[in-house]
Protein backbone atom coordinates (compact mmCIF):
# COMPACT_ATOMS: atom_id res chain seq x y z
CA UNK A 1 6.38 -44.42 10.83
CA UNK A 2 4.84 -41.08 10.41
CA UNK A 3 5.39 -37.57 11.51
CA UNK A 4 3.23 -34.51 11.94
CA UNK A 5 4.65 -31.61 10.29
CA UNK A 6 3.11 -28.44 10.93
CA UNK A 7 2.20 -25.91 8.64
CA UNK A 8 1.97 -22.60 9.93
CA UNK A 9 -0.99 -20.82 8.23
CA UNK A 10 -2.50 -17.12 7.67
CA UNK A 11 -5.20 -15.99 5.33
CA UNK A 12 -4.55 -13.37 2.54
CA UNK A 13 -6.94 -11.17 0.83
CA UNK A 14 -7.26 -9.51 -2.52
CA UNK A 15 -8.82 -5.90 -3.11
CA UNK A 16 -10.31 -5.82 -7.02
CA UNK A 17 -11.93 -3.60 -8.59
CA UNK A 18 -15.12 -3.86 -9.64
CA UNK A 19 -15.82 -1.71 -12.45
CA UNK A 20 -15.47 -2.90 -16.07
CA UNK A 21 -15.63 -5.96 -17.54
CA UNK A 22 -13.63 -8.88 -16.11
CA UNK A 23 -14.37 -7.82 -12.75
CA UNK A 24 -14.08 -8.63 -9.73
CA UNK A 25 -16.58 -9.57 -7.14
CA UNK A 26 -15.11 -7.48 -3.99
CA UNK A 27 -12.75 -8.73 -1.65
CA UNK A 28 -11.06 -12.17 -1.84
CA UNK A 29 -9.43 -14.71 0.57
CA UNK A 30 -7.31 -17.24 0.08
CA UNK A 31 -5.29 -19.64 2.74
CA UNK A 32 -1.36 -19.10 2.91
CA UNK A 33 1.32 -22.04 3.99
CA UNK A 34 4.43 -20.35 5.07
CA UNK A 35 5.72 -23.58 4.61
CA UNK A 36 5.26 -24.28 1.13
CA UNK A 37 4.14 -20.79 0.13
CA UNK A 38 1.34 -22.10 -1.35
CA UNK A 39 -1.76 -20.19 -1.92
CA UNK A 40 -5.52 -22.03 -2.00
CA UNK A 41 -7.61 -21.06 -4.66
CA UNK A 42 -9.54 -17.47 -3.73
CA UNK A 43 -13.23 -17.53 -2.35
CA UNK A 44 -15.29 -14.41 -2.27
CA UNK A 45 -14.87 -12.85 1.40
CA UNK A 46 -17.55 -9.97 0.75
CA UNK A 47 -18.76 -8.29 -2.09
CA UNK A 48 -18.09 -4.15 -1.92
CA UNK A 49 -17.08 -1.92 -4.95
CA UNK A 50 -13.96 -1.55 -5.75
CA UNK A 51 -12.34 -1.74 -2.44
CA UNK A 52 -8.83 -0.81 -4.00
CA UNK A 53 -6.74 -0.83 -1.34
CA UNK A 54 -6.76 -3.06 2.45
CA UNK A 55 -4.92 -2.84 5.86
CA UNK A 56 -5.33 -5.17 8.41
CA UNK A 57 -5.53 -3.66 12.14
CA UNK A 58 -2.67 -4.73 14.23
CA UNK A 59 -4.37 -6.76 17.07
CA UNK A 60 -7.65 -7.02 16.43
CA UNK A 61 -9.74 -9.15 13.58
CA UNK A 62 -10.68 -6.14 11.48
CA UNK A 63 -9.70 -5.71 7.89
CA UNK A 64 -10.12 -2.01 6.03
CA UNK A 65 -10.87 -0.90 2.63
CA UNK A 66 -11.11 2.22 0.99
CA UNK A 67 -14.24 2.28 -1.35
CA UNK A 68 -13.38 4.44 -4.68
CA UNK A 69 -17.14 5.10 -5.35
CA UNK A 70 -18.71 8.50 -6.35
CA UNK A 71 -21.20 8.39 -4.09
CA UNK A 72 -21.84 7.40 -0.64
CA UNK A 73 -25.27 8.13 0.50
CA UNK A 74 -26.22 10.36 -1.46
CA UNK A 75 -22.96 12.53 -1.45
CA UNK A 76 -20.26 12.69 -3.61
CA UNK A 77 -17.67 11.57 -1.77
CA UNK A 78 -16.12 7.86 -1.44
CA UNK A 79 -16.37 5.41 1.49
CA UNK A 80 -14.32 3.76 4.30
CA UNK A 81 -15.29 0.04 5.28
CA UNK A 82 -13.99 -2.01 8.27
CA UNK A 83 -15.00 -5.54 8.15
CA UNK A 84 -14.80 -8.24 11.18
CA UNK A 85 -13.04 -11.49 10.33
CA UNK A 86 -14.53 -14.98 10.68
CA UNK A 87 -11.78 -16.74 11.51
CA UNK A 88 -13.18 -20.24 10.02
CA UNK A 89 -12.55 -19.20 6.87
CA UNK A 90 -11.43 -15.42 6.42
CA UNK A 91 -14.64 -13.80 5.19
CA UNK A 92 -15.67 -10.49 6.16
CA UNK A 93 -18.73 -9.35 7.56
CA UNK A 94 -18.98 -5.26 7.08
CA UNK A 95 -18.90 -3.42 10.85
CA UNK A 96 -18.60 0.38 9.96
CA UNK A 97 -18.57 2.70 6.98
CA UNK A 98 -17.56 6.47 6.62
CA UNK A 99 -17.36 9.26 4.45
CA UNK A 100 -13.71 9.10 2.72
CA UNK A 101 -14.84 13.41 2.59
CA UNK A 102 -13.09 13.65 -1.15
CA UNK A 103 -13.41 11.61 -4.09
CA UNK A 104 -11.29 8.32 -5.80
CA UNK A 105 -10.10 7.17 -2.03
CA UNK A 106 -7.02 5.21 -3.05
CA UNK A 107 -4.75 4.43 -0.15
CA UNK A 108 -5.24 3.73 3.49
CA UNK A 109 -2.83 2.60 6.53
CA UNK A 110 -3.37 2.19 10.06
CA UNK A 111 -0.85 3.81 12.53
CA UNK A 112 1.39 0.99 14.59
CA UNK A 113 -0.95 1.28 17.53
CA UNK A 114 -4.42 0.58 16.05
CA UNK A 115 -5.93 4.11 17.44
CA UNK A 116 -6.21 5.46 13.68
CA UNK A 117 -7.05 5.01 10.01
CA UNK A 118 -5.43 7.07 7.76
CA UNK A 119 -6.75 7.93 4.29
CA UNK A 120 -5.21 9.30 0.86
CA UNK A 121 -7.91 11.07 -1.57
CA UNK A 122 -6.73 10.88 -4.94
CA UNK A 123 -9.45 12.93 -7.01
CA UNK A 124 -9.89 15.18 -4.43
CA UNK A 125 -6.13 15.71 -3.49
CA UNK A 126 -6.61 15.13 0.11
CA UNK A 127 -6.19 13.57 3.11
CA UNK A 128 -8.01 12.33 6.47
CA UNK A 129 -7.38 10.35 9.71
CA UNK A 130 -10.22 8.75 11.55
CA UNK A 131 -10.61 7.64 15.41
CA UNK A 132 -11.26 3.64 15.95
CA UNK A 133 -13.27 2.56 18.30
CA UNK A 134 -12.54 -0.20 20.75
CA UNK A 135 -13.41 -2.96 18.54
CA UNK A 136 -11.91 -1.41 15.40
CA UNK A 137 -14.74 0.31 14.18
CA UNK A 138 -14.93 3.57 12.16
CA UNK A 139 -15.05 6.65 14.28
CA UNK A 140 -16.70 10.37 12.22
CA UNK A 141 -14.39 12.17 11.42
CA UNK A 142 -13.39 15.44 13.89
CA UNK A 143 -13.31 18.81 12.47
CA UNK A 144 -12.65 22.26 14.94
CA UNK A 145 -13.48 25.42 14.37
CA UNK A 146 -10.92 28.64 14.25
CA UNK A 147 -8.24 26.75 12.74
CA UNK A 148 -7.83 23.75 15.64
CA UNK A 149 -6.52 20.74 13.79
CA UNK A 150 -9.00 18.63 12.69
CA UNK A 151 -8.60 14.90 10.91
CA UNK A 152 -8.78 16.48 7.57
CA UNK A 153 -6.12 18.43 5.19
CA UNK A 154 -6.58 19.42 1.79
CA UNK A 155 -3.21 19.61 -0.15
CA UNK A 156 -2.26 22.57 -2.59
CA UNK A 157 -0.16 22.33 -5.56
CA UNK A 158 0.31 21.43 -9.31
CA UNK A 159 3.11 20.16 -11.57
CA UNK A 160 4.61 20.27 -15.18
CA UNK A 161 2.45 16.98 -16.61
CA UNK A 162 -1.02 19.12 -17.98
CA UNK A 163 -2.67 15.89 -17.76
CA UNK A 164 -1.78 14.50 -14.23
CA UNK A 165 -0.55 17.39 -12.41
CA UNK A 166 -3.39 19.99 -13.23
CA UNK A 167 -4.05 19.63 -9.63
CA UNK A 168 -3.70 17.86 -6.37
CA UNK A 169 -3.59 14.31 -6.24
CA UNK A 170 -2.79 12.54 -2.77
CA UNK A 171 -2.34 9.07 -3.56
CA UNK A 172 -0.99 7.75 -0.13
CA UNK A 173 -0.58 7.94 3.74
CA UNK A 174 1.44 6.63 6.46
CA UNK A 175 2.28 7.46 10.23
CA UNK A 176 5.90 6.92 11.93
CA UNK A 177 6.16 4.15 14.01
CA UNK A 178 6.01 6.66 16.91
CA UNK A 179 2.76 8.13 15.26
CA UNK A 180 4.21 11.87 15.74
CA UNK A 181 3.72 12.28 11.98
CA UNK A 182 1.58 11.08 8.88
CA UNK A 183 3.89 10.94 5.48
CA UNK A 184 1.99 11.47 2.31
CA UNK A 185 2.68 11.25 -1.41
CA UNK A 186 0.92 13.46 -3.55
CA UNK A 187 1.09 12.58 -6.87
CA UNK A 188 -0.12 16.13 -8.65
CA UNK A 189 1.52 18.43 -6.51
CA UNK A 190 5.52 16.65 -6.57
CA UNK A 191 5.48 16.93 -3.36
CA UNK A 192 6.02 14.33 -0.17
CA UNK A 193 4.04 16.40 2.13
CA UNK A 194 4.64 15.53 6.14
CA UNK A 195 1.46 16.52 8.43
CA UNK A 196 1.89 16.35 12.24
CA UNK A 197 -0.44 13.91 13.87
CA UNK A 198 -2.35 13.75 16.92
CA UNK A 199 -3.33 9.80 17.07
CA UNK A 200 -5.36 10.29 20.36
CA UNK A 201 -7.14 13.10 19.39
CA UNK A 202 -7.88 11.82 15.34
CA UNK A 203 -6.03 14.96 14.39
CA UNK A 204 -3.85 16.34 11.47
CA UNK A 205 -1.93 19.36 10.95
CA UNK A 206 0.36 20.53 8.36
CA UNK A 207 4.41 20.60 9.13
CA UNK A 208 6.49 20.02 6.12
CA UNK A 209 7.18 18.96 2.92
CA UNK A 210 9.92 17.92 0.17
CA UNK A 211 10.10 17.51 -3.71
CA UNK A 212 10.61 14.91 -5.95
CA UNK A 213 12.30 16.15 -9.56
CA UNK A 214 9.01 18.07 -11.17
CA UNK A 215 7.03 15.96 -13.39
CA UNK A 216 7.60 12.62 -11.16
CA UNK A 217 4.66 11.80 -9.25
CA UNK A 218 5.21 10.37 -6.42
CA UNK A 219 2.88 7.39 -5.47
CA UNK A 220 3.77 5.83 -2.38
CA UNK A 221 6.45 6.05 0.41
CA UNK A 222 8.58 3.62 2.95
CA UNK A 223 10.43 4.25 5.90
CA UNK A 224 13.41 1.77 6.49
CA UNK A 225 12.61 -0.20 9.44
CA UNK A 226 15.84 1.08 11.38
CA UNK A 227 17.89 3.60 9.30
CA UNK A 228 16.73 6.96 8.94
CA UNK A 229 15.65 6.94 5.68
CA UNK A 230 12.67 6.43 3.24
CA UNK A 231 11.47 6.19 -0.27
CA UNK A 232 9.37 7.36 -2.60
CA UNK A 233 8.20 6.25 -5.96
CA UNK A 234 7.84 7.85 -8.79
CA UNK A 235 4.71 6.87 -10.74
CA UNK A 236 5.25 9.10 -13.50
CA UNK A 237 8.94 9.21 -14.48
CA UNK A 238 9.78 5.88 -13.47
CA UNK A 239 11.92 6.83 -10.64
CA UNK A 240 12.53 6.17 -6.81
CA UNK A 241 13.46 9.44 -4.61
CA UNK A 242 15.64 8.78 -1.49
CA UNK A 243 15.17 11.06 1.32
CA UNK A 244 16.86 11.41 4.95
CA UNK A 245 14.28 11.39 7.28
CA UNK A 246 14.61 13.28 10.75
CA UNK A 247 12.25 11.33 12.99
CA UNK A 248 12.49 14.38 16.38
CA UNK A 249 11.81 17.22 13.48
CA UNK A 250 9.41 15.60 11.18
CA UNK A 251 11.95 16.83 7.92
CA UNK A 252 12.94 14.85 4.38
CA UNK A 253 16.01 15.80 3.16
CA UNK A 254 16.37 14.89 -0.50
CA UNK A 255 19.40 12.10 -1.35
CA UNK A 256 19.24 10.84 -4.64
CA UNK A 257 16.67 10.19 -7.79
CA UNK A 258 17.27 6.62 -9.55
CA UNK A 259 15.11 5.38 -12.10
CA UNK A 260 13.41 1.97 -11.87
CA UNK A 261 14.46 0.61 -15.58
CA UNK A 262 17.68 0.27 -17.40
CA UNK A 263 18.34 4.02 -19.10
CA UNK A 264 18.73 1.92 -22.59
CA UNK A 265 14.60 0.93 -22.41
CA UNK A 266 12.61 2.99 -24.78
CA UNK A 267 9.14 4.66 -24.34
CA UNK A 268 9.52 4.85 -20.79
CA UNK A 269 6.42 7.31 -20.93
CA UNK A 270 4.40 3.92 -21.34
CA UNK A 271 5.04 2.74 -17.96
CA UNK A 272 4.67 3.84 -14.57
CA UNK A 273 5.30 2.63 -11.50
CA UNK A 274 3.24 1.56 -8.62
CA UNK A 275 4.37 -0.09 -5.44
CA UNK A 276 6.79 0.61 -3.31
CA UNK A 277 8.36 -1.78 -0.24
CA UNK A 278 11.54 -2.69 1.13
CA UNK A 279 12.50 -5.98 2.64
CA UNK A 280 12.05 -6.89 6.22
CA UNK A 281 15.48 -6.66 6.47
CA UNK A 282 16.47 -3.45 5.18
CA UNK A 283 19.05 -4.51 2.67
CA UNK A 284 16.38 -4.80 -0.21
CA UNK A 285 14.10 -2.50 -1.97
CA UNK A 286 11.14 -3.35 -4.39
CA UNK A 287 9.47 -1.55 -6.95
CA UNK A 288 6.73 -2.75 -9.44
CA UNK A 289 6.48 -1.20 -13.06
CA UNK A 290 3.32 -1.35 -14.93
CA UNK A 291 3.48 -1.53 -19.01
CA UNK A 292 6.83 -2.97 -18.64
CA UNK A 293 5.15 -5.61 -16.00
CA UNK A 294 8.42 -5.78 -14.00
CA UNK A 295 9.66 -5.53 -10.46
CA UNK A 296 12.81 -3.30 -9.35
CA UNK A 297 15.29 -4.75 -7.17
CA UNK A 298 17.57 -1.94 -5.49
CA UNK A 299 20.59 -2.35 -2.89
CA UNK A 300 20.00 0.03 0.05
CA UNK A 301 23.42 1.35 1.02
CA UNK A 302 23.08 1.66 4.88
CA UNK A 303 25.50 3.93 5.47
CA UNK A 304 24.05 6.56 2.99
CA UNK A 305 20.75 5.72 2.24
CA UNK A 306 21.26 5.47 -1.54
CA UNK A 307 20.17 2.69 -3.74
CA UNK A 308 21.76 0.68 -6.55
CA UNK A 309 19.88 -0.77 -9.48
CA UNK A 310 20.85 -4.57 -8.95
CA UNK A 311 18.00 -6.49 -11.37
CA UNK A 312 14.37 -6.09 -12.84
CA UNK A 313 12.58 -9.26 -12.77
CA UNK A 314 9.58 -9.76 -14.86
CA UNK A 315 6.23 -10.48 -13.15
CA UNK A 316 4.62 -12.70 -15.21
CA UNK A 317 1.47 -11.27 -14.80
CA UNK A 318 0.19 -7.88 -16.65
CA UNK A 319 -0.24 -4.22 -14.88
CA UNK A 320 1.36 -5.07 -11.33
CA UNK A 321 -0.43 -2.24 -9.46
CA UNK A 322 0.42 -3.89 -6.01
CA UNK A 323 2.64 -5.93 -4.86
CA UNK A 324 3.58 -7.59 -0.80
CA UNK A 325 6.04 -9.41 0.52
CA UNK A 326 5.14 -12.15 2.46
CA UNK A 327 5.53 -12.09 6.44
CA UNK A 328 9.00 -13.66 7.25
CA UNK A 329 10.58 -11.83 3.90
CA UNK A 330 10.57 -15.09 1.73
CA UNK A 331 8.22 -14.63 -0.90
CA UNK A 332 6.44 -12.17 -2.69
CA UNK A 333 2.94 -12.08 -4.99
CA UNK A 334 2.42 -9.42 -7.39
CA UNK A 335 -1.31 -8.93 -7.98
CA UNK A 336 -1.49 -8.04 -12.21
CA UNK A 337 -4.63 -5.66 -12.48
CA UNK A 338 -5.14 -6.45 -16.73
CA UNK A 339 -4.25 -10.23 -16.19
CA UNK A 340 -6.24 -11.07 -13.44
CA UNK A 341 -3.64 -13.28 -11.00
CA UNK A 342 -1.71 -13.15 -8.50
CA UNK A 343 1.88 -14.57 -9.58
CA UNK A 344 4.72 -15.49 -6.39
CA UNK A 345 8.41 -15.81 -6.62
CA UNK A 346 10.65 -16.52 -3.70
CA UNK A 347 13.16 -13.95 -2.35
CA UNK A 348 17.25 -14.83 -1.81
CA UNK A 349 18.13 -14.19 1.71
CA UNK A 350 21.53 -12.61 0.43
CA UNK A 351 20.88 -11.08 -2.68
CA UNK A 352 17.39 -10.09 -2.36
CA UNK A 353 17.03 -11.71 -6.01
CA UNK A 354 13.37 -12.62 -6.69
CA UNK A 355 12.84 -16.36 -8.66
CA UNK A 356 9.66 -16.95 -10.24
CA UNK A 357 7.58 -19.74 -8.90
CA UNK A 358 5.09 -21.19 -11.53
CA UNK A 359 2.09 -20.60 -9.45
CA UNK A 360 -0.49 -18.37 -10.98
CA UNK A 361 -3.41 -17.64 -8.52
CA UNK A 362 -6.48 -16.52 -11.04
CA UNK A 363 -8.10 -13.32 -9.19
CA UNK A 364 -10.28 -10.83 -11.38
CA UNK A 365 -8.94 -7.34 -11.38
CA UNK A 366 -6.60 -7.83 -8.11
CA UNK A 367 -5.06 -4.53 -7.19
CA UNK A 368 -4.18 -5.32 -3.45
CA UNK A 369 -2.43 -7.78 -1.08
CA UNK A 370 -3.01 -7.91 2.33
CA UNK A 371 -1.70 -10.73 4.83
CA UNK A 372 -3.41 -12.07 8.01
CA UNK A 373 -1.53 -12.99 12.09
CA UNK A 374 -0.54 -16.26 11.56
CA UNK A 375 -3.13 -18.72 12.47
CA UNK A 376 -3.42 -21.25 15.03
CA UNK A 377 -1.12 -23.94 13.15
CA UNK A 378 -2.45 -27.36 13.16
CA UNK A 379 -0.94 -30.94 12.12
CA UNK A 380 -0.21 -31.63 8.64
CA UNK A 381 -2.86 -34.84 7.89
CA UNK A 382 -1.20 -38.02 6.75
């Protein structure tokens, strides 16, 4: 006698770049079991250059990608795709396209309701937030006149590293969950900058900002899901920054520095980290470390927001530029930009420890990981 087991599935897609030699095609898409945590071998969902980084819109089939090109039309600025989603088989069919306004577009997010697209320039040290239309598509973006916030804001700044921090360098963007306010790393500058933002009218303004220690870089940033507090990583001193966060005022208050890698490692100038994320259930935090091809695991403490070095678990897979954990806070797949595949390891419930599974995906120059809604599950066939 046999019974139907059902699989719950989602697709997952890839962002490579598309540059140099291996490279990669575009955008990939691959089928994910929750079940198993298996991951089908990747197909080519659209070819674009090097869409580096992806966000998924919250309701609707629409998938985003920055573009770090040179030139879009003629000007020298990079682009913003959305793509629609055939749901057969994940591919993407590009809807929209718009000016990133700055050059090397390297990070984009979309705020919890789906009414805006944020965007990080890194070359340009700036940032942006577009409207969406209806169906997800790309909306121009809004400048005013006088003053009047507009979506764009170009961050000031430098720091002590003469080749990193000669000037600006936004290299990510993210809005509260109550989309009152748009946090952004800027690499260059040492500086978490906080702009207020306007999702209805596509609108940023500048409000605040905080430090990291001078010389760190700071890459990306997380809010905890409940607690008030979020994180920052380091890319260029191999730290994480904690900060308080004040949700009414829009205001980081600096906690603690803590660096990614045991103090007793050597050349830590050869590495730098990347991503940043913490576990769906706010004990865990996760950082990846290129050069020394490792991921961070940190205890959050949630009574004081500070973390505690608990293990660094080698990725198996070379330059982990990105990183996601898997919906339901099981697994997790580094994507290893040199290497070329995407490598998984399954997550302790208690200890947040991560446990390499011998699975190596092969994807050429993978540098993002972006999950799908679950599917509609079906039988498992006998």
């Amino acid at each position: 006698m046999s019974t139907n087991v059902v699989h719950a599935e989602r697709f997952v897609w890839f962002g490579s770049y598309t540059g140099k030699a291996p490279r990669g095609q575009g955008i990939y898409v691959s089928r994910y079991d929750e079940t198993t945590g298996d991951i089908s071998q990747p197909d080519v969902a659209c070819t674009v250059k090097n869409p580096s980084f992806l966000a998924i819109h919250p309701t609707l089939a629409v998938v985003y990608a920055v573009s770090e090109i040179a030139d879009l039309n003629g000007q020298p600025t990079g682009g913003i795709i959305s793509f629609t989603i055939d749901m057969e088989n994940g591919h993407l069919t590009q809807q929209s396209v718009q000016p990133s306004n700055g050059k090397g577009p390297c990070h984009l997010s979309l705020d919890a309701q789906g009414t805006v697209l944020l965007a990080a320039n890194y070359g340009s040290g700036s940032t942006l937030c577009l409207g969406l239309a209806d169906d997800g598509s790309l909306l121009p973006l809004i400048t005013h006149k006088k003053g009047a916030p507009g979506g764009f804001i170009q961050h000031t700044g430098k720091g002590p590293n003469k080749t990193r921090q000669e000037t600006p360098h936004g290299h990510s963007i993210n809005a509260t969950p109550d989309s009152k306010f748009a946090i952004s790393c800027d690499l260059g500058a040492d500086r978490v900058f906080i702009h207020k933002l306007d999702a209805s009218a596509a609108s940023l303004a500048p409000h605040a900002s905080a430090s990291t220690q001078p010389g760190g870089g700071p890459r990306h940033f997380a809010l905890h899901p409940r607690l008030p507090f979020g994180y920052a990583n380091n890319e260029l001193d191999m730290t994480v920054t904690a900060f308080r966060f004040d949700a009414a005022k829009g205001n980081l208050k600096k906690i603690q520095s803590v660096s990614t890698i045991p103090d007793s490692v050597q050349e830590r100038n050869r590495f730098s980290t990347a991503e940043i994320a913490i576990h769906p259930s706010g004990r865990f935090l996760y950082v990846s470390n290129r050069g020394h091809d490792s991921i961070s695991l940190f205890g959050i403490n949630e009574q004081s927001g500070e973390l505690t070095l608990k293990s660094v678990e080698p990725t198996h897979c070379q330059t982990p530029r990105h990183f996601a954990i898997a919906p339901g806070g099981k697994r997790l797949y580094a994507a290893g930009q040199e290497s070329g595949t995407i490598t998984g390891f399954t997550i302790d419930p208690i200890t947040g420890k991560l446990s390499f599974v011998n699975r190596i995906i092969k994807v050429p120059k993978p540098v993002c990981i972006v999950f799908s809604r679950p599917l509609s599950p079906g039988p498992e066939k006998p």
